[in-house]
C-alpha atoms as a PDB file:
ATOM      1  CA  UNK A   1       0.000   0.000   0.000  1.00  0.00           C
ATOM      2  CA  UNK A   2       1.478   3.398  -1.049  1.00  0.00           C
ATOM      3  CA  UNK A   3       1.779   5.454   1.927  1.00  0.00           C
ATOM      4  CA  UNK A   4       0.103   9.036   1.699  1.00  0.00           C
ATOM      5  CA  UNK A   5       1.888  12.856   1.143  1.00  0.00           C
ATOM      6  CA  UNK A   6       1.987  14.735   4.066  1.00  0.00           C
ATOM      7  CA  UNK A   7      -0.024  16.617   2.832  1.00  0.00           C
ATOM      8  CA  UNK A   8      -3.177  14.522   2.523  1.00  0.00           C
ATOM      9  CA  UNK A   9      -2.600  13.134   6.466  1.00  0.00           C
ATOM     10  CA  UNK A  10      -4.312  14.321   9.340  1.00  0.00           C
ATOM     11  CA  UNK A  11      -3.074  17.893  10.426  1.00  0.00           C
ATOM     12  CA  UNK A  12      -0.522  18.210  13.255  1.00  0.00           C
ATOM     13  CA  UNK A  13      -1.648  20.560  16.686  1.00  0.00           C
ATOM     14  CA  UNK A  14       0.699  22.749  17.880  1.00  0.00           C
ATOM     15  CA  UNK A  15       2.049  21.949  21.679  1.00  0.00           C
ATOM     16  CA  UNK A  16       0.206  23.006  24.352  1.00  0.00           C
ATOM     17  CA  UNK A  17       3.341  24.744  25.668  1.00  0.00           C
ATOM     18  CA  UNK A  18       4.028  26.840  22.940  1.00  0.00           C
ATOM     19  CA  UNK A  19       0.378  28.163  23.290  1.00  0.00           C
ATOM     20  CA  UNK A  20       0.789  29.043  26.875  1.00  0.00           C
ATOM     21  CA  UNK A  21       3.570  31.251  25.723  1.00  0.00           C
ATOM     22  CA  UNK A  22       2.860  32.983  23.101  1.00  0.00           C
ATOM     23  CA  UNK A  23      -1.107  33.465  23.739  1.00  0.00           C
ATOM     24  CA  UNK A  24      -2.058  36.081  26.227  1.00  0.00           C
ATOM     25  CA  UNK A  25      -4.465  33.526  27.533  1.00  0.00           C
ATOM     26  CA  UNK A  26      -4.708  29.687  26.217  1.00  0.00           C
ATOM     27  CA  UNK A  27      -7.103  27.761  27.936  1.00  0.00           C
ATOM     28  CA  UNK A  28      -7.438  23.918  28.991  1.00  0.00           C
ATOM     29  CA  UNK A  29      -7.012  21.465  25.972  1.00  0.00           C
ATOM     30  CA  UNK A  30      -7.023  24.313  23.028  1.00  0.00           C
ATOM     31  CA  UNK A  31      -6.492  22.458  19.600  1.00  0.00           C
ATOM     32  CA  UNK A  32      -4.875  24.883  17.311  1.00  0.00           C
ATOM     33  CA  UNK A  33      -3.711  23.373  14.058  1.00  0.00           C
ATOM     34  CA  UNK A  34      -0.340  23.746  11.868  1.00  0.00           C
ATOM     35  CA  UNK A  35      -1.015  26.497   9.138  1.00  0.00           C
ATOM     36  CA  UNK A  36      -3.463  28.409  11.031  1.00  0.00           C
ATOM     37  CA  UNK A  37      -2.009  31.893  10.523  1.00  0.00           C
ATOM     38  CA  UNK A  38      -2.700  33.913  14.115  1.00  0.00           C
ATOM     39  CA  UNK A  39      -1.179  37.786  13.922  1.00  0.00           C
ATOM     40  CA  UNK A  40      -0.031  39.131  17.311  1.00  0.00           C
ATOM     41  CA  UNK A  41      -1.121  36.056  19.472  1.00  0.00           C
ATOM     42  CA  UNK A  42      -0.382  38.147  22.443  1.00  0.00           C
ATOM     43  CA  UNK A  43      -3.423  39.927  22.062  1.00  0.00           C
ATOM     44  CA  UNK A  44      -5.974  36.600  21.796  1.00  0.00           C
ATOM     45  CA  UNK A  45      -7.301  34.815  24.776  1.00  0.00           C
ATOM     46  CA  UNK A  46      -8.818  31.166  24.125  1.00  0.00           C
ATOM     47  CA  UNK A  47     -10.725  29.135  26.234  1.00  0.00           C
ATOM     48  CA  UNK A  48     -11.431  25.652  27.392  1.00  0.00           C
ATOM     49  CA  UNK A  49     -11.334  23.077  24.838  1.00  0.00           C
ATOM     50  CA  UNK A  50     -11.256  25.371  21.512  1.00  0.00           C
ATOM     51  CA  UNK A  51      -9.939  24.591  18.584  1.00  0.00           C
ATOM     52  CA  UNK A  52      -8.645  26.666  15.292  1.00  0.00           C
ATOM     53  CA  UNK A  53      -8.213  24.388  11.874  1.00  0.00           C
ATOM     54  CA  UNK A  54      -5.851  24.407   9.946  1.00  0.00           C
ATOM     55  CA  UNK A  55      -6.520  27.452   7.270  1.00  0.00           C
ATOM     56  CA  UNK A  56      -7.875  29.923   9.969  1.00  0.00           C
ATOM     57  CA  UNK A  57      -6.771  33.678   9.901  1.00  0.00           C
ATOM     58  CA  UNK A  58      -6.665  35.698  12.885  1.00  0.00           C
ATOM     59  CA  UNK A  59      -5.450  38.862  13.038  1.00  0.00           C
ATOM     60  CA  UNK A  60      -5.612  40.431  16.123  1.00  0.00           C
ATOM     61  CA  UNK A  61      -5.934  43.922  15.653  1.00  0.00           C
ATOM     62  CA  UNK A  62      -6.923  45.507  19.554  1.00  0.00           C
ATOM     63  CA  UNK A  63      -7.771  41.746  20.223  1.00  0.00           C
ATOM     64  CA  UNK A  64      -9.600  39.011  20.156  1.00  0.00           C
ATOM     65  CA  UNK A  65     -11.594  37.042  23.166  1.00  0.00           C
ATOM     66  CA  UNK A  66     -12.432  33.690  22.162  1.00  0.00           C
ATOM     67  CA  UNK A  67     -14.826  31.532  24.698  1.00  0.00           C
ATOM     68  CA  UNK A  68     -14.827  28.196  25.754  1.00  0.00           C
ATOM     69  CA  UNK A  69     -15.981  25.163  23.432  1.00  0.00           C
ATOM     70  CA  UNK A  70     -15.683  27.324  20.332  1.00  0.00           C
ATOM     71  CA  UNK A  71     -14.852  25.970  16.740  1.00  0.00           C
ATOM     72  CA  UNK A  72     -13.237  27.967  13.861  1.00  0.00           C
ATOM     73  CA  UNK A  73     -13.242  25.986  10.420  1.00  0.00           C
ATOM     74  CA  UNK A  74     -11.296  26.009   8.012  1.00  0.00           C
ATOM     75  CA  UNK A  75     -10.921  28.949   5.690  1.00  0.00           C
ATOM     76  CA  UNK A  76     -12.001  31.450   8.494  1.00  0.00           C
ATOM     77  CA  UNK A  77     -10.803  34.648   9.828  1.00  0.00           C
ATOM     78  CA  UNK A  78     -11.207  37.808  11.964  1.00  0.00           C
ATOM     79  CA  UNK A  79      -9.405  41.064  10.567  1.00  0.00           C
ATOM     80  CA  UNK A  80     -10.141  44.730  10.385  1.00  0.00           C
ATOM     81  CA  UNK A  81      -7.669  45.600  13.215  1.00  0.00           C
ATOM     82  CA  UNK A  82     -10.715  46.659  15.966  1.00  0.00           C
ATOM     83  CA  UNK A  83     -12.112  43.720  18.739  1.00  0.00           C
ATOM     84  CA  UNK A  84     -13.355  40.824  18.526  1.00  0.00           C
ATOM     85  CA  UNK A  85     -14.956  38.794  21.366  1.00  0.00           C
ATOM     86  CA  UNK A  86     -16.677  35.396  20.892  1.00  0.00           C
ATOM     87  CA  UNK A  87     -19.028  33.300  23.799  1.00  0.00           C
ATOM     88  CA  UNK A  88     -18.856  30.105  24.767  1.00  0.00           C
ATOM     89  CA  UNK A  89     -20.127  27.176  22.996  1.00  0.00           C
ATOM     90  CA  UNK A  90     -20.174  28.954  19.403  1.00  0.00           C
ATOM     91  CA  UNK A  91     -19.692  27.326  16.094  1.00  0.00           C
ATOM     92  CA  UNK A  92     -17.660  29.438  13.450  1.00  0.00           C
ATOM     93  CA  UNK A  93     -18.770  27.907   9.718  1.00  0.00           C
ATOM     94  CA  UNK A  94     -15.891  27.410   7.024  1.00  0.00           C
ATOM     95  CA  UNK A  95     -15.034  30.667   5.321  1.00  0.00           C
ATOM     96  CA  UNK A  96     -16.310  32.829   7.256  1.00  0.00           C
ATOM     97  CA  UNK A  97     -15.323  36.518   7.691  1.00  0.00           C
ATOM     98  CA  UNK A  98     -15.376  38.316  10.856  1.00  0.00           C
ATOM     99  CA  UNK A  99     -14.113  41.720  10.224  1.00  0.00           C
ATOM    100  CA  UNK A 100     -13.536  44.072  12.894  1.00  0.00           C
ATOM    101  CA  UNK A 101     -12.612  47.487  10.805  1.00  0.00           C
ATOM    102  CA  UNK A 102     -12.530  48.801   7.423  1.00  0.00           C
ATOM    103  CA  UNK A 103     -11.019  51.820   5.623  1.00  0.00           C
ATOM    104  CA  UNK A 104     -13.296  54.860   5.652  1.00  0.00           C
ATOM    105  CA  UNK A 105     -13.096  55.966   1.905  1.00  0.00           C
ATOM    106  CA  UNK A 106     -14.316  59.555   2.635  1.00  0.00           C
ATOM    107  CA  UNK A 107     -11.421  60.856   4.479  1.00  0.00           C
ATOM    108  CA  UNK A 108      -8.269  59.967   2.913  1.00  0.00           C
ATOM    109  CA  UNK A 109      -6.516  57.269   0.941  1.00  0.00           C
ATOM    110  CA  UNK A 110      -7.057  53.824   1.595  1.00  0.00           C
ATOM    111  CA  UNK A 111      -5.594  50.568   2.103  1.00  0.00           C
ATOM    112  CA  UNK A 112      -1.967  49.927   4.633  1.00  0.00           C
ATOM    113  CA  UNK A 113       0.454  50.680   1.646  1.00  0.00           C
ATOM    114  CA  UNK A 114      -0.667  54.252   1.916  1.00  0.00           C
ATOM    115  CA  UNK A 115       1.233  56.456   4.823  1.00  0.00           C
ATOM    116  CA  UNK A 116      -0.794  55.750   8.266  1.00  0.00           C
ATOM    117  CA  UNK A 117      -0.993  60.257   7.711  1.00  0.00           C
ATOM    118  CA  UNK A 118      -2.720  60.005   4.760  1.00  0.00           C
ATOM    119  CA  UNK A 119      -5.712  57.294   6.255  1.00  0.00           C
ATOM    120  CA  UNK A 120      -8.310  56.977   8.111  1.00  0.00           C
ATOM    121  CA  UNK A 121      -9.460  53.035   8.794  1.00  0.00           C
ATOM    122  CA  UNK A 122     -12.634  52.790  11.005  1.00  0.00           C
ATOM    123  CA  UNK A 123     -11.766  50.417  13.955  1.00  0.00           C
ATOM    124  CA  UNK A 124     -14.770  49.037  15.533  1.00  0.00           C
ATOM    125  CA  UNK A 125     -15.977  45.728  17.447  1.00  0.00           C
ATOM    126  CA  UNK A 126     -18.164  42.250  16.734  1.00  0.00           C
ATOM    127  CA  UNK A 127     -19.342  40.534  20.102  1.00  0.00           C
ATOM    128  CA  UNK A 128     -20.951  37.311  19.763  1.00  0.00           C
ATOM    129  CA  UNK A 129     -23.150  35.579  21.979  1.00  0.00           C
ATOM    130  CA  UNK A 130     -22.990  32.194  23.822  1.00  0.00           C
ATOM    131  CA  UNK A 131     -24.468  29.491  21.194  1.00  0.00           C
ATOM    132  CA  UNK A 132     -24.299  31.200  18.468  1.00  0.00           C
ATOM    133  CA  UNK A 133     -23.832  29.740  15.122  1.00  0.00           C
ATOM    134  CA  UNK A 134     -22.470  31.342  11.831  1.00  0.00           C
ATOM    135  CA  UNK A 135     -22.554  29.021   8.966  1.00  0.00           C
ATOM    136  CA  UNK A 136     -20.242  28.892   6.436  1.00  0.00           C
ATOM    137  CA  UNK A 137     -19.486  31.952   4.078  1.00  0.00           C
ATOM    138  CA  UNK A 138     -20.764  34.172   6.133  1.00  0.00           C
ATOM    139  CA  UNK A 139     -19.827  37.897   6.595  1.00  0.00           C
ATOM    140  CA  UNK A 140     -19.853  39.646   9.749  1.00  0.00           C
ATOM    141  CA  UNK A 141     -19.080  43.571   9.672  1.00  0.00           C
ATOM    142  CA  UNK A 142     -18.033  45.777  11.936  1.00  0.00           C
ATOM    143  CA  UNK A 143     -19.945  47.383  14.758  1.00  0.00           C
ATOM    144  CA  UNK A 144     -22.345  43.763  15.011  1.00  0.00           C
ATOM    145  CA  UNK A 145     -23.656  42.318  17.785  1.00  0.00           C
ATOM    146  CA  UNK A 146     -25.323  38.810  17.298  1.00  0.00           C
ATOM    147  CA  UNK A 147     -27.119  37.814  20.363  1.00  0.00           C
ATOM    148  CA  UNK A 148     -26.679  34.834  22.268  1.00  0.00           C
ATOM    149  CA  UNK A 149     -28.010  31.559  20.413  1.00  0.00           C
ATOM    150  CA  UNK A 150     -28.543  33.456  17.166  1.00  0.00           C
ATOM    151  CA  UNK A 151     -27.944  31.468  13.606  1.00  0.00           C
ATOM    152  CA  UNK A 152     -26.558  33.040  10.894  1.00  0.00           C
ATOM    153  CA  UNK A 153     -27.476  31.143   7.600  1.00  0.00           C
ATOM    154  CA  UNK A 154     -25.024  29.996   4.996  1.00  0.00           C
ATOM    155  CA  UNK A 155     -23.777  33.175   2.872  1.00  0.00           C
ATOM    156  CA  UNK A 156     -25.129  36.098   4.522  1.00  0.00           C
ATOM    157  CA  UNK A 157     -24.202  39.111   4.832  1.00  0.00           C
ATOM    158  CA  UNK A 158     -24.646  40.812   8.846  1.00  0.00           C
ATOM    159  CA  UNK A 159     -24.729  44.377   8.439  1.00  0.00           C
ATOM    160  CA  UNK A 160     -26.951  45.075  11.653  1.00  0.00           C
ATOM    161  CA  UNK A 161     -27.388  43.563  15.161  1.00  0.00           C
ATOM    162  CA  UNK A 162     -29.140  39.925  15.826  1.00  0.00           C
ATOM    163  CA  UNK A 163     -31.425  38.988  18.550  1.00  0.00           C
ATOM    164  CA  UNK A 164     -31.247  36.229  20.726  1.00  0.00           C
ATOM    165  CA  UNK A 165     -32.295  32.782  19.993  1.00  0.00           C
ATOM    166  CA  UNK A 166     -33.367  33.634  16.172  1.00  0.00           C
ATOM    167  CA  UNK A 167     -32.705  32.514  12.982  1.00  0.00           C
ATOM    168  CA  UNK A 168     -31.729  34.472  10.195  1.00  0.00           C
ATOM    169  CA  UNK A 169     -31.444  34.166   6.154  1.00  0.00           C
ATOM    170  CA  UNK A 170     -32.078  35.708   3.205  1.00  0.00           C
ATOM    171  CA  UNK A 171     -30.478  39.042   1.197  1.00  0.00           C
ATOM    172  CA  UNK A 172     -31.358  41.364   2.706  1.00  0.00           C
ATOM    173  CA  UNK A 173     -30.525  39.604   6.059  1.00  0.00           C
ATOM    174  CA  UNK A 174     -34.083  38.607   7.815  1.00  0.00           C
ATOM    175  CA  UNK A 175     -35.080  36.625  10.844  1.00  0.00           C
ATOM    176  CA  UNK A 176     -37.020  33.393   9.848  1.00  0.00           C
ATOM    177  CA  UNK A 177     -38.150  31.866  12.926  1.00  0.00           C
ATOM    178  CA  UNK A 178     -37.354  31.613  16.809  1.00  0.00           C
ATOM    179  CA  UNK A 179     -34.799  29.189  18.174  1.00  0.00           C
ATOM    180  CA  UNK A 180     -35.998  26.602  20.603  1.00  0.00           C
ATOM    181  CA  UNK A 181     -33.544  26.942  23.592  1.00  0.00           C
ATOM    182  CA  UNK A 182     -34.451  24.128  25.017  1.00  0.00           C
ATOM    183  CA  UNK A 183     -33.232  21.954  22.296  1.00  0.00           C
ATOM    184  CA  UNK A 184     -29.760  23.361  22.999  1.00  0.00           C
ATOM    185  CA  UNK A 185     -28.110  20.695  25.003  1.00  0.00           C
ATOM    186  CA  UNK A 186     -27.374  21.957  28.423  1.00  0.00           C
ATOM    187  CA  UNK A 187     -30.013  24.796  28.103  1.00  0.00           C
ATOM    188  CA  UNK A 188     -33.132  22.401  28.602  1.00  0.00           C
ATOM    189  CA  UNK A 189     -35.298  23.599  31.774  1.00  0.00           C
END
């Protein structure tokens, strides 16, 4: 039997120890694969038993505060320089784009090859609830808020805040129905 590339194998995690140092906060059994690209770990906390595929792009920017039992898939990322702070228990869909700033295009030049004098990039924050879940190719922009056990659906785009517990879809982005908390596991009364 021929044995398999590299890269077609399983991905490798990077040591636990190595996280400890260079995160600013790396929780209990956090799974963060090879060729995840993270800017300015320093600035990122992660908790309890997270993980980051392989493929993921964070980029800090003032910071990111991931929660505990939270998922990023492959093809991922948070940019746009500003914060970033996740719950606990969310799911983060493949491709997805959380992005924190943007350039403002009506005072100055834009884009980071330009002189830092001669720009003027809007930082600004995304907080996501506990339970939430963005499915994949979805696009968060800056200044959201999606509320604890929201759903973003495949390929949306979130351009304003989202309320708890609801389910959203469509262009524009609309809720479709309520979500029943009490088939969340752990959430049942």
């Amino acid at each position: 039997m021929q044995k398999l590339p590299k890269t077609f194998g399983p991905g490798k995690l990077i040591d636990a120890d190595i996280l400890n140092d260079l995160f600013k906060q790396a929780g209990q059994q956090v799974r963060i694969f090879e060729n995840a690209r993270i800017d300015q770990p320093n600035k990122i906390s992660i908790g309890d038993f997270s993980q980051i595929d392989e493929g993921v792009h964070l980029f800090a920017g003032e910071g990111i505060r991931i929660g505990r039992h939270v998922h990023f898939a492959f093809g991922s990322s948070v940019s746009g320089g500003g914060w970033c702070a996740i719950g606990d228990y969310v799911s983060i869909g493949a491709a997805v784009r959380i992005v924190t700033g943007t350039e403002n295009i009506e005072s100055g030049l834009t884009n980071p090859t330009v002189p830092s004098a001669s720009r003027s990039p809007l930082r600004s924050s995304i907080n996501i609830g506990d339970h939430a879940v963005i499915f994949t190719g979805a696009i968060l922009f800056p200044g959201v808020h999606i509320g604890e056990g929201a759903v973003v659906s495949a390929g949306s785009l979130v351009h304003h805040d989202l309320k708890p517990w609801t389910i959203y879809g469509g262009h524009p982005l609309v809720p479709i129905k309520k979500r029943e908390t009490n088939k969340v596991a752990g959430l049942a009364t």
